[in-house]
Every structure is written in C-alpha cells, then in structure tokens.
PDB file of N, CA and C in Angstrom:
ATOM      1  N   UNK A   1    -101.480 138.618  66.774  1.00  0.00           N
ATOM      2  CA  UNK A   1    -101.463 137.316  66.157  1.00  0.00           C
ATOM      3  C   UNK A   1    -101.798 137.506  64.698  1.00  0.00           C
ATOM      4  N   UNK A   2    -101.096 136.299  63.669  1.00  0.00           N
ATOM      5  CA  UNK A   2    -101.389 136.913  62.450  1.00  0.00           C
ATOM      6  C   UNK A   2    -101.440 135.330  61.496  1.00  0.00           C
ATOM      7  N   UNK A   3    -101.961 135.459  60.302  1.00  0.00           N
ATOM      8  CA  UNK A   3    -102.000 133.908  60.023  1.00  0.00           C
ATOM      9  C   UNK A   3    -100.872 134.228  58.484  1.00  0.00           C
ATOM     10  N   UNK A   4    -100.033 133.775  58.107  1.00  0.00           N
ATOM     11  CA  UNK A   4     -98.967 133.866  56.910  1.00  0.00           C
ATOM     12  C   UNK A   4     -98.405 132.409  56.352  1.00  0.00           C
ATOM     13  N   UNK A   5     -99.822 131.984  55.422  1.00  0.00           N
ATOM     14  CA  UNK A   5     -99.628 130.811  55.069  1.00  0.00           C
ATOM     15  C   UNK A   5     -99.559 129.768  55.787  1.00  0.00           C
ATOM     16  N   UNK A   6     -99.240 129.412  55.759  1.00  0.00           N
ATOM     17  CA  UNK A   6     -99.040 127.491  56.810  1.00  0.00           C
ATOM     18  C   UNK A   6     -98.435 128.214  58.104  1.00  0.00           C
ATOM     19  N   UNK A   7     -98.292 129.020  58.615  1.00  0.00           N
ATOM     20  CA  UNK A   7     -97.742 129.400  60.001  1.00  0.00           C
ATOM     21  C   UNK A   7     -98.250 130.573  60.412  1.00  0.00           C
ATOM     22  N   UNK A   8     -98.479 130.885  62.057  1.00  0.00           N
ATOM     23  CA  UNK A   8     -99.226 131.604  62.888  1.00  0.00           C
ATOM     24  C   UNK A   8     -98.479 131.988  63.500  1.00  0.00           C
ATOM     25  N   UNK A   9     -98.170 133.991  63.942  1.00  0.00           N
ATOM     26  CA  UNK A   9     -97.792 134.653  64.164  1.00  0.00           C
ATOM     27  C   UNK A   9     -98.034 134.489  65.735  1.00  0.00           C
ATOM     28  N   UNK A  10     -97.693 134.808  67.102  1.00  0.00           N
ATOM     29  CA  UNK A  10     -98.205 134.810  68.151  1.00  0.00           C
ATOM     30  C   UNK A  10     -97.259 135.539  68.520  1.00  0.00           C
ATOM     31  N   UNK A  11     -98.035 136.602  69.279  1.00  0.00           N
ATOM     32  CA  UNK A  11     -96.922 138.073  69.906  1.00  0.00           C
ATOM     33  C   UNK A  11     -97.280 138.259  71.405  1.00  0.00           C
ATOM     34  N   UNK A  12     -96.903 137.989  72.364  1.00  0.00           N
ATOM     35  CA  UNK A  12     -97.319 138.663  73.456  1.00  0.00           C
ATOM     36  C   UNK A  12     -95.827 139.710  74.115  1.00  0.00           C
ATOM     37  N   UNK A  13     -96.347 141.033  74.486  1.00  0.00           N
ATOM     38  CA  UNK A  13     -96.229 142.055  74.749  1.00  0.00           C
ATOM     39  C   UNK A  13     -95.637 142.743  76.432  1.00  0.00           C
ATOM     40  N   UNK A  14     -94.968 142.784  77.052  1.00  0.00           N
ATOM     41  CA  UNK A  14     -95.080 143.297  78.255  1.00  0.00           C
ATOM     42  C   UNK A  14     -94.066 144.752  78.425  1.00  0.00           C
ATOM     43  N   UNK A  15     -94.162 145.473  79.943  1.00  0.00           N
ATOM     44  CA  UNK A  15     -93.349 146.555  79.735  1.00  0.00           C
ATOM     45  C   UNK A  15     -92.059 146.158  80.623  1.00  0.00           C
ATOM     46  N   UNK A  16     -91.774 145.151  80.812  1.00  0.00           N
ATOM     47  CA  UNK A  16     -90.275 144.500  81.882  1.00  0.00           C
ATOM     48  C   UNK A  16     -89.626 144.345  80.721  1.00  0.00           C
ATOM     49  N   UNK A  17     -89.072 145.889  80.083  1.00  0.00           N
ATOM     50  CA  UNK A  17     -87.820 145.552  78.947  1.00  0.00           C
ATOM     51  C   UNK A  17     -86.606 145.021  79.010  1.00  0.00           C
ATOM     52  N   UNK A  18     -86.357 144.774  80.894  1.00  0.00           N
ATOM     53  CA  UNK A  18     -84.741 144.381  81.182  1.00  0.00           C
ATOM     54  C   UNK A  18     -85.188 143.095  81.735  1.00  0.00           C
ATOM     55  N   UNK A  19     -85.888 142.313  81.231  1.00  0.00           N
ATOM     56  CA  UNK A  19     -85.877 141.046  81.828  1.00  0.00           C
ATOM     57  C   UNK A  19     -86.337 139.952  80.264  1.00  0.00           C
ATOM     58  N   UNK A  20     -85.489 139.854  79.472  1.00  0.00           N
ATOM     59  CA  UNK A  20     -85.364 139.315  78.431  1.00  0.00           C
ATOM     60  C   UNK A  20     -85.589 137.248  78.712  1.00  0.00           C
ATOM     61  N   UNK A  21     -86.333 137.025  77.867  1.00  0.00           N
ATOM     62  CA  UNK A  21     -86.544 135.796  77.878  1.00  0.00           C
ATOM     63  C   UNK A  21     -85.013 134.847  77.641  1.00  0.00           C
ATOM     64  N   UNK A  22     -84.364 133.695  78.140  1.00  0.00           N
ATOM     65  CA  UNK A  22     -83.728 132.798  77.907  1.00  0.00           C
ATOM     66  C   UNK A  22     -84.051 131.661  77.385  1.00  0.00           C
ATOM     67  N   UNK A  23     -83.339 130.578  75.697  1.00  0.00           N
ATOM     68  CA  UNK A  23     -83.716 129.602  76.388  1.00  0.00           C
ATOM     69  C   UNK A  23     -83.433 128.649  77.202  1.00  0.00           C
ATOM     70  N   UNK A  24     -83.647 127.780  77.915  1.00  0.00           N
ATOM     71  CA  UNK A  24     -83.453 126.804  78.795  1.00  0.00           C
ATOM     72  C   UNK A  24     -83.877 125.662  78.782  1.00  0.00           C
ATOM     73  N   UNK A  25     -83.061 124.214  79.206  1.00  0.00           N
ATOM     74  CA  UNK A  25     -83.746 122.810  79.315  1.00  0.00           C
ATOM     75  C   UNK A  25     -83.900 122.079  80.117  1.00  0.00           C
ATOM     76  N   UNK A  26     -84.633 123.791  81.479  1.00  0.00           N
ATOM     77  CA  UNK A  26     -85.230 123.134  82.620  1.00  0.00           C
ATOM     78  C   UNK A  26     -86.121 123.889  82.965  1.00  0.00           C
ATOM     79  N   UNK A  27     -87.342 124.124  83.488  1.00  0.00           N
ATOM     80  CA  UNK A  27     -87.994 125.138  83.370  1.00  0.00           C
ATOM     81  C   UNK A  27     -87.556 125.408  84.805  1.00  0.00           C
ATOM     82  N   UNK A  28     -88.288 127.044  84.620  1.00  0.00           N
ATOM     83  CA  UNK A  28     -87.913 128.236  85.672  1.00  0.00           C
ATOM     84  C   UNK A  28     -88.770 128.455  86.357  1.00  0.00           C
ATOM     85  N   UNK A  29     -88.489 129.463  87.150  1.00  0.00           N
ATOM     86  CA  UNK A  29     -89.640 130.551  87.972  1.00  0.00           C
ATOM     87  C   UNK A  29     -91.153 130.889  87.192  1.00  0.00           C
ATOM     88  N   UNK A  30     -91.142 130.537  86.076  1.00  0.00           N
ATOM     89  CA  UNK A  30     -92.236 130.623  85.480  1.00  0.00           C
ATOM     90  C   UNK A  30     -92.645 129.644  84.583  1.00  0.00           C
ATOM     91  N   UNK A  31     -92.179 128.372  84.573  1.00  0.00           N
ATOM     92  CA  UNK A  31     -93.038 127.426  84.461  1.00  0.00           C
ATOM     93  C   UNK A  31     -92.195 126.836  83.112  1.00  0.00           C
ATOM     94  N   UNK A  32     -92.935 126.189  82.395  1.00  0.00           N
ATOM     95  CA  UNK A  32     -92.828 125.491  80.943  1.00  0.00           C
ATOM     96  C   UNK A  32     -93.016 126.623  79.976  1.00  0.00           C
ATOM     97  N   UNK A  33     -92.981 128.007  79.800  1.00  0.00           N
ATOM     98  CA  UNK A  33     -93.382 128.399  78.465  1.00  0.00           C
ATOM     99  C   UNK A  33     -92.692 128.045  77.964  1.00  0.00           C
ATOM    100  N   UNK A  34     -90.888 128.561  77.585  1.00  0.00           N
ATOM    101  CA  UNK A  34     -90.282 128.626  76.434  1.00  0.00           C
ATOM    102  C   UNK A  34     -89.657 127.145  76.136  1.00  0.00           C
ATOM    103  N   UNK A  35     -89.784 126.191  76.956  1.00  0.00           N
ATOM    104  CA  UNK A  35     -90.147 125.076  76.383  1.00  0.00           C
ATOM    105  C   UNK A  35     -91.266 124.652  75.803  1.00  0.00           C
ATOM    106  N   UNK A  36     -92.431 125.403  76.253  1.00  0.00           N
ATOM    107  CA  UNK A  36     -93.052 125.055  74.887  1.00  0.00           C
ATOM    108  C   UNK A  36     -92.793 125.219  73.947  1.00  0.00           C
ATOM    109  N   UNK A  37     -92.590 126.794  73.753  1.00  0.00           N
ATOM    110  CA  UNK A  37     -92.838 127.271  72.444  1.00  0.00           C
ATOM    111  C   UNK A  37     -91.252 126.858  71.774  1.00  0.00           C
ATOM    112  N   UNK A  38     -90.432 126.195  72.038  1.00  0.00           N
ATOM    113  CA  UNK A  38     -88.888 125.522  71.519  1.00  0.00           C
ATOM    114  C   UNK A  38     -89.477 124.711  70.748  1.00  0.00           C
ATOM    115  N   UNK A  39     -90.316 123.768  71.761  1.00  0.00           N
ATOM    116  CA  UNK A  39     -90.648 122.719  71.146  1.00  0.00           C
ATOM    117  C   UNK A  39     -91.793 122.514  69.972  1.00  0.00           C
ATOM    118  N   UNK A  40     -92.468 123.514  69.950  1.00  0.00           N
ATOM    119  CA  UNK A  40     -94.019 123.995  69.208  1.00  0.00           C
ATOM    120  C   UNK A  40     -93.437 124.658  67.755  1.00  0.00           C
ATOM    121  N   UNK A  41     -92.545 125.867  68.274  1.00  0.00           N
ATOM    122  CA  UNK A  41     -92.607 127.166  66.831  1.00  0.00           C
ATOM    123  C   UNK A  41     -91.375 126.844  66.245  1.00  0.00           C
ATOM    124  N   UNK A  42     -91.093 126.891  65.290  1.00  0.00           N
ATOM    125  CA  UNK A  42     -90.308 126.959  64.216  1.00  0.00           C
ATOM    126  C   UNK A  42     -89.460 128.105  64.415  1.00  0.00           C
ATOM    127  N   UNK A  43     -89.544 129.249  64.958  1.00  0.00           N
ATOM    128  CA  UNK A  43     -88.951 130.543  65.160  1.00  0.00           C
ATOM    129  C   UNK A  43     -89.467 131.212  66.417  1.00  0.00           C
ATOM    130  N   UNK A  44     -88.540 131.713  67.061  1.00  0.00           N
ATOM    131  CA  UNK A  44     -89.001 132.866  67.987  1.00  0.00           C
ATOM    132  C   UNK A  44     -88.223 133.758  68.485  1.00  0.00           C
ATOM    133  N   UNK A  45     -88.424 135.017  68.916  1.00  0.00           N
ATOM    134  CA  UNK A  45     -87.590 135.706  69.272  1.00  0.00           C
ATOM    135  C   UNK A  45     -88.324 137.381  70.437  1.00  0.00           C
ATOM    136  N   UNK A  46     -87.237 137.762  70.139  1.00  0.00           N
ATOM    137  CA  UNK A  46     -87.723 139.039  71.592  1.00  0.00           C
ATOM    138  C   UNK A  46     -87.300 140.093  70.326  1.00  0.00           C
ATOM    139  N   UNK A  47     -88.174 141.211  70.157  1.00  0.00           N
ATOM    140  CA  UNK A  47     -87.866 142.504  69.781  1.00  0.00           C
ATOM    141  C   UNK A  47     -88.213 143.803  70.619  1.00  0.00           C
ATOM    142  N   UNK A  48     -87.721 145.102  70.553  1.00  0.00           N
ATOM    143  CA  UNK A  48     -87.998 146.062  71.470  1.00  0.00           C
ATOM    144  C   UNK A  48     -89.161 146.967  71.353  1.00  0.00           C
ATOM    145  N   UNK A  49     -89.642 147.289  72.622  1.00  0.00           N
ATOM    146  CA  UNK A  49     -90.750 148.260  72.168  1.00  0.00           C
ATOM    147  C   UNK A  49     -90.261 149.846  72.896  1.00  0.00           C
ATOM    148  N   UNK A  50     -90.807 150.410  72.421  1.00  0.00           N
ATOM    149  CA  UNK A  50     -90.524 152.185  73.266  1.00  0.00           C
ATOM    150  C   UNK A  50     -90.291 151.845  74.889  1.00  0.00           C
ATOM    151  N   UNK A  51     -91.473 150.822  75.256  1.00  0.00           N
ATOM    152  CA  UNK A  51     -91.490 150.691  76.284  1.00  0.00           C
ATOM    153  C   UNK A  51     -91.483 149.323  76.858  1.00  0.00           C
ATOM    154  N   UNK A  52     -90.549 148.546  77.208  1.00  0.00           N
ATOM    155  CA  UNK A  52     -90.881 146.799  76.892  1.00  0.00           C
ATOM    156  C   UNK A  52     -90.337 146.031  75.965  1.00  0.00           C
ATOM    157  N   UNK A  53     -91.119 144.885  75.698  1.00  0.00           N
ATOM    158  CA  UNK A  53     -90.460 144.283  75.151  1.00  0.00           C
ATOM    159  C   UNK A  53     -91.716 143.230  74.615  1.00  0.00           C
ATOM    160  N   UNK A  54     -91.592 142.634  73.089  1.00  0.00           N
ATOM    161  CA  UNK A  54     -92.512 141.657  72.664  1.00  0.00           C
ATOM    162  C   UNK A  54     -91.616 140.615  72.324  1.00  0.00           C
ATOM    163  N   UNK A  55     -92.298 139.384  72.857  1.00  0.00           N
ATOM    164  CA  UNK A  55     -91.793 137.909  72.616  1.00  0.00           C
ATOM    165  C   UNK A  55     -92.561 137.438  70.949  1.00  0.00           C
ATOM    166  N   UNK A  56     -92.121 137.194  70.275  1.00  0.00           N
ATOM    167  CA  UNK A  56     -93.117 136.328  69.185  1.00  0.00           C
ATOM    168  C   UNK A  56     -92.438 134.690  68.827  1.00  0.00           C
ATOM    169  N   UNK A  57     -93.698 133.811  68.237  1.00  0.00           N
ATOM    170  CA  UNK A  57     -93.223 132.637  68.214  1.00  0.00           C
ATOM    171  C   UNK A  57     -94.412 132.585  66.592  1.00  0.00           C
ATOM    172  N   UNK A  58     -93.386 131.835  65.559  1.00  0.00           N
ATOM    173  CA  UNK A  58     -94.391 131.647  64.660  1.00  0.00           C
ATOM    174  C   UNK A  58     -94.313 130.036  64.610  1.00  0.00           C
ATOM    175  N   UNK A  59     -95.699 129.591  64.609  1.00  0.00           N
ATOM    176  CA  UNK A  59     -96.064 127.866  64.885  1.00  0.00           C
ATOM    177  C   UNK A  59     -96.938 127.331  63.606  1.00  0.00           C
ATOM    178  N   UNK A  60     -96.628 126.237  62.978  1.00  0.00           N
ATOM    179  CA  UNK A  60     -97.272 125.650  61.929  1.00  0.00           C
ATOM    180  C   UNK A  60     -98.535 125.724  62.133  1.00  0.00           C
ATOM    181  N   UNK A  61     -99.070 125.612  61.495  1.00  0.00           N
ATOM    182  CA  UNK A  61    -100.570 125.167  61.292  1.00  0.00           C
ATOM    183  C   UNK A  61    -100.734 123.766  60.926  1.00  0.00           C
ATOM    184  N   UNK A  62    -100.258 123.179  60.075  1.00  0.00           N
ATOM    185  CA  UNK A  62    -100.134 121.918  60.200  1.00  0.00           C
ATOM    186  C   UNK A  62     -99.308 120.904  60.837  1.00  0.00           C
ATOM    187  N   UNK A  63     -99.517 119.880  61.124  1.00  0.00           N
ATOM    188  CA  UNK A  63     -98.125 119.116  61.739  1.00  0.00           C
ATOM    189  C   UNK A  63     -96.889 118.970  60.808  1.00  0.00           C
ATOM    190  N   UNK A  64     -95.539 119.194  61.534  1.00  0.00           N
ATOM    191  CA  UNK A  64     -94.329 118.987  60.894  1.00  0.00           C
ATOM    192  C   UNK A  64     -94.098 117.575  60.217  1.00  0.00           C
ATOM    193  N   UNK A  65     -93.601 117.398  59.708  1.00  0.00           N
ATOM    194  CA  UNK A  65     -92.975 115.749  59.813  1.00  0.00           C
ATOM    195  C   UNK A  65     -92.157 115.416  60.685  1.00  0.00           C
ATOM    196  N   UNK A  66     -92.052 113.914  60.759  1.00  0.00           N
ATOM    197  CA  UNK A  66     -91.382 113.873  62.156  1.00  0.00           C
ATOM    198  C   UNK A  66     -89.933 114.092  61.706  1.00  0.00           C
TER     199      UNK A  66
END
C-alpha cells in the first residue's frame, strides 16, 4: 500500500497466476470485491509476479464529485 498525493495505492498479492480477476455486474463465487473496488478506485488492474499474480486498485482519498 502506498499514499501518492490525493490517491492510495492498495496491492494484494496471491500465487493462483492462472486465475485472473474479471470485471463483472453480478457478483461471483467470491462475493462483492471487484464491485467494490469498480465502484471505489479510479484504476485497477492485475500485473505478474515470478510466481502469481498482484491485483492493485488506486482509491481517492478524498471524495470524488458526483
């Protein structure tokens, strides 16, 4: 996690590199995340690791306008 001006870095990490996040506008087998974070971050995405894979979402710090 990292703070870069008015927006917050959030990284979480796992080693299931072949099971890549979708998004979707119904939730799944695992609940509401990436509707949250659709609806929350300004950006997000999946990059690769040696082993795995990290999701990041960067989210305001302040409220948007509507």
């Amino acid at each position: 996690m990292g703070l870069d001006g008015d927006h917050v870095r959030i990284e979480l990490s796992d080693a299931r590199g072949e099971r890549r996040p979708l998004p979707s506008g119904q939730p799944d087998e695992g609940g509401y995340g990436l509707l949250l974070v659709a609806a929350l971050a300004t950006a997000w995405g999946v990059k690769d690791r040696s082993v795995g894979k990290t999701v990041w979402a960067t989210v305001p710090t302040v409220p948007l306008a509507p």
